[in-house]
C-alpha atoms as a PDB file:
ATOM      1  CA  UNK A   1     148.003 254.620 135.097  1.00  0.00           C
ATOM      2  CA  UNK A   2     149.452 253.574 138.461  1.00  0.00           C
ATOM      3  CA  UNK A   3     152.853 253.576 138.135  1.00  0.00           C
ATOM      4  CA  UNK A   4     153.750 252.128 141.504  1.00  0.00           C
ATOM      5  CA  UNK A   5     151.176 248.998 142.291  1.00  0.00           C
ATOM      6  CA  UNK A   6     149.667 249.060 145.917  1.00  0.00           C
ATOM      7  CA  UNK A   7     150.666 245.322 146.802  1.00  0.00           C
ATOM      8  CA  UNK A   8     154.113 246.092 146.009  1.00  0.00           C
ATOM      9  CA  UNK A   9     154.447 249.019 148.108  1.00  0.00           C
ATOM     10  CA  UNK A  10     152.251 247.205 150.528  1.00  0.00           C
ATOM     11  CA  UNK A  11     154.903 244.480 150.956  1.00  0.00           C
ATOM     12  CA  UNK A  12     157.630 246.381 150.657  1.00  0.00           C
ATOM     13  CA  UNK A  13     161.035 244.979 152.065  1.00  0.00           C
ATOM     14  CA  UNK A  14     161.386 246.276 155.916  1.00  0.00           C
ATOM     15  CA  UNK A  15     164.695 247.736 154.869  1.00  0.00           C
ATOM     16  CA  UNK A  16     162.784 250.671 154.031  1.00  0.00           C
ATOM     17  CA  UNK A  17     160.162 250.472 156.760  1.00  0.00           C
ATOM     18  CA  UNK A  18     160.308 253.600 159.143  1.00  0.00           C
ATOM     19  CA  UNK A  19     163.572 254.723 157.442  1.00  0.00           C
ATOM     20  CA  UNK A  20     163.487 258.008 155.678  1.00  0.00           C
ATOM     21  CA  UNK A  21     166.186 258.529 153.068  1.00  0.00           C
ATOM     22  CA  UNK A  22     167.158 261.296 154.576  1.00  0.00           C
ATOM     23  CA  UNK A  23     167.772 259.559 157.613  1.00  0.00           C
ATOM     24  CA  UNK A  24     169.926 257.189 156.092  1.00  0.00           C
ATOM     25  CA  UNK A  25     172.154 259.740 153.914  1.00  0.00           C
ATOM     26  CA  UNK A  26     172.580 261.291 157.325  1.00  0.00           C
ATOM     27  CA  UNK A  27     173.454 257.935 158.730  1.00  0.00           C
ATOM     28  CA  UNK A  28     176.255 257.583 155.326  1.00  0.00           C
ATOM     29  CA  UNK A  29     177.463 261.607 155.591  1.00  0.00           C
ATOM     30  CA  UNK A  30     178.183 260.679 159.423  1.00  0.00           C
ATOM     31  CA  UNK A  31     180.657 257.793 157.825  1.00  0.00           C
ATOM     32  CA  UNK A  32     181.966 260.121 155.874  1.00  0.00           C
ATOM     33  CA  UNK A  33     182.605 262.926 158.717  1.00  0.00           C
ATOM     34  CA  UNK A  34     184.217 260.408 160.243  1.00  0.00           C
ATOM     35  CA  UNK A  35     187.145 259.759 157.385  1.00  0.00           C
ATOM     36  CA  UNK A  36     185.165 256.626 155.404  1.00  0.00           C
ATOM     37  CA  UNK A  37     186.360 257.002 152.024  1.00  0.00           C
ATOM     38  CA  UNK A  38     183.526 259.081 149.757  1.00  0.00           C
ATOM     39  CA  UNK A  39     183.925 256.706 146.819  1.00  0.00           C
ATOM     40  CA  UNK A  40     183.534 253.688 149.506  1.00  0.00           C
ATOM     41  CA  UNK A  41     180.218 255.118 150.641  1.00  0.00           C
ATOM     42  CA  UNK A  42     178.755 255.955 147.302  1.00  0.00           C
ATOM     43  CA  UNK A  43     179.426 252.243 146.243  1.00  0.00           C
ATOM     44  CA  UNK A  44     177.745 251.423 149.461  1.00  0.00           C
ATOM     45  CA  UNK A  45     174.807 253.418 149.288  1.00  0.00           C
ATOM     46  CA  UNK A  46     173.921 253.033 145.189  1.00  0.00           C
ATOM     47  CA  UNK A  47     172.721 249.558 144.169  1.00  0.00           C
ATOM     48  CA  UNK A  48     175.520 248.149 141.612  1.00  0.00           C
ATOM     49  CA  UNK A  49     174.615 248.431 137.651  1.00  0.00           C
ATOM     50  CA  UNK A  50     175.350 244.190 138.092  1.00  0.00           C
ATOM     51  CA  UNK A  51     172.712 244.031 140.917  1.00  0.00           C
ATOM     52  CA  UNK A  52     170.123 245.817 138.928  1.00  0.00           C
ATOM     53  CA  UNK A  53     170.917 243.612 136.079  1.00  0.00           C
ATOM     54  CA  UNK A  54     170.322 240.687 137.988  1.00  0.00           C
ATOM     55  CA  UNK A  55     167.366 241.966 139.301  1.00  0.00           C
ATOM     56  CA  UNK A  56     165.601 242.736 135.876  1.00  0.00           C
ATOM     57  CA  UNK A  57     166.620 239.107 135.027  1.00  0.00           C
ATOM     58  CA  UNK A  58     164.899 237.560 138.183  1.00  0.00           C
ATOM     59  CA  UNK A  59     161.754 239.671 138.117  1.00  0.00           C
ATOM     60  CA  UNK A  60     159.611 237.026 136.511  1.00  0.00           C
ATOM     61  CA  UNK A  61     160.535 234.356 138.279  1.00  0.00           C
ATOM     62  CA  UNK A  62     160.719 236.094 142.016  1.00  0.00           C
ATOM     63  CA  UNK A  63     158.272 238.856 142.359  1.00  0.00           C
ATOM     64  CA  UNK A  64     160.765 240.060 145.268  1.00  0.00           C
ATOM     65  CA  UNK A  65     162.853 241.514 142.556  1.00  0.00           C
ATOM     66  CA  UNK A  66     160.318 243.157 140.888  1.00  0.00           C
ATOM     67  CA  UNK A  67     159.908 244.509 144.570  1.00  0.00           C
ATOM     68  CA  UNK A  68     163.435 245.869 144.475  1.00  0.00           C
ATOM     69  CA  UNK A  69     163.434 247.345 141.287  1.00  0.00           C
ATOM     70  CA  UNK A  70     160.124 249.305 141.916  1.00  0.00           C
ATOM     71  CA  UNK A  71     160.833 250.422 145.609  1.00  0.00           C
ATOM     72  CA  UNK A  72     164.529 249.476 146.948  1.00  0.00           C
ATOM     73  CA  UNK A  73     165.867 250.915 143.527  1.00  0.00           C
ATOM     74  CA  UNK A  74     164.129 254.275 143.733  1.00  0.00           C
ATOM     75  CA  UNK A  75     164.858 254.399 147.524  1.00  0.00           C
ATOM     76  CA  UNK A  76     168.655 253.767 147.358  1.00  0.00           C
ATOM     77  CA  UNK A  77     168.944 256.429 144.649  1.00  0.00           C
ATOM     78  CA  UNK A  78     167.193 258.949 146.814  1.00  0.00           C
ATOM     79  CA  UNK A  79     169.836 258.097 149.641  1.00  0.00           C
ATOM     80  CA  UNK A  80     172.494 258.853 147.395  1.00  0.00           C
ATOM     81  CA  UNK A  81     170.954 262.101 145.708  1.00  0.00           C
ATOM     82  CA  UNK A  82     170.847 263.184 149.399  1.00  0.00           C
ATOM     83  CA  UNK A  83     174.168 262.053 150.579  1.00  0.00           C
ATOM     84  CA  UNK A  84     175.631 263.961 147.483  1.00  0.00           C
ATOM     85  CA  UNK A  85     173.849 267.357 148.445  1.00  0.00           C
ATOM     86  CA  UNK A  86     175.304 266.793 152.094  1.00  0.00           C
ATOM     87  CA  UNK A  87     178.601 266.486 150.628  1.00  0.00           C
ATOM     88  CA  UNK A  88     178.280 269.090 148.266  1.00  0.00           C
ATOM     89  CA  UNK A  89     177.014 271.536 150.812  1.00  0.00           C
ATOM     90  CA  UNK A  90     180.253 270.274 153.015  1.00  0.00           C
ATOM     91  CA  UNK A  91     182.746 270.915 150.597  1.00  0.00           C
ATOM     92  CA  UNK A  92     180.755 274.628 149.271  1.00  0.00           C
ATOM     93  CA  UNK A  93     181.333 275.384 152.825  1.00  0.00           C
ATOM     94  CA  UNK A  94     184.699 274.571 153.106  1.00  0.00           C
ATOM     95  CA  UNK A  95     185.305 276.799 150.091  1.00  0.00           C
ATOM     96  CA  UNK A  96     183.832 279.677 151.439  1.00  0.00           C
ATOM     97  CA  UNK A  97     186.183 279.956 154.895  1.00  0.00           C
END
């Protein structure tokens, strides 16, 4: 059992064309370095629990959000697993001097 279908990935929003996750949590932690409020960028980077509701509602009658919960979903959750390790390791490091 597939559990991501080719013609979904295939068509893919271009958001996530060329752009690795961890190029955008790098893009986010740069906010961050630069005094952007961590709470502010989290809400930013994750999709809202209202969005995704939305989504599941719209997913039979717009296969574009069937799109976004099978690939922008995943992909945006990624970014922000990332962007937490880059803050983690920031603030371990902090610690330690």
């Amino acid at each position: 059992m597939e559990l991501v279908r080719p013609e979904i990935v295939n068509s893919a929003p271009s958001e996530i064309e060329g752009v690795s996750p961890h190029r955008e949590a790098a893009f986010f932690y740069g906010l961050f370095l630069r005094g952007h409020s961590l709470e502010s960028l989290r809400r930013d980077i994750d999709v809202a629990p209202e969005t995704v509701a939305r989504w599941k509602l719209m997913r039979h009658h717009d296969p574009w959000y069937e799109e976004a919960l099978v690939v922008i979903l995943p992909f945006r959750k990624r970014v922000l697993a990332i962007f937490e390790s880059l803050i983690t390791s920031e603030f371990s490091q902090v610690r330690q001097h």
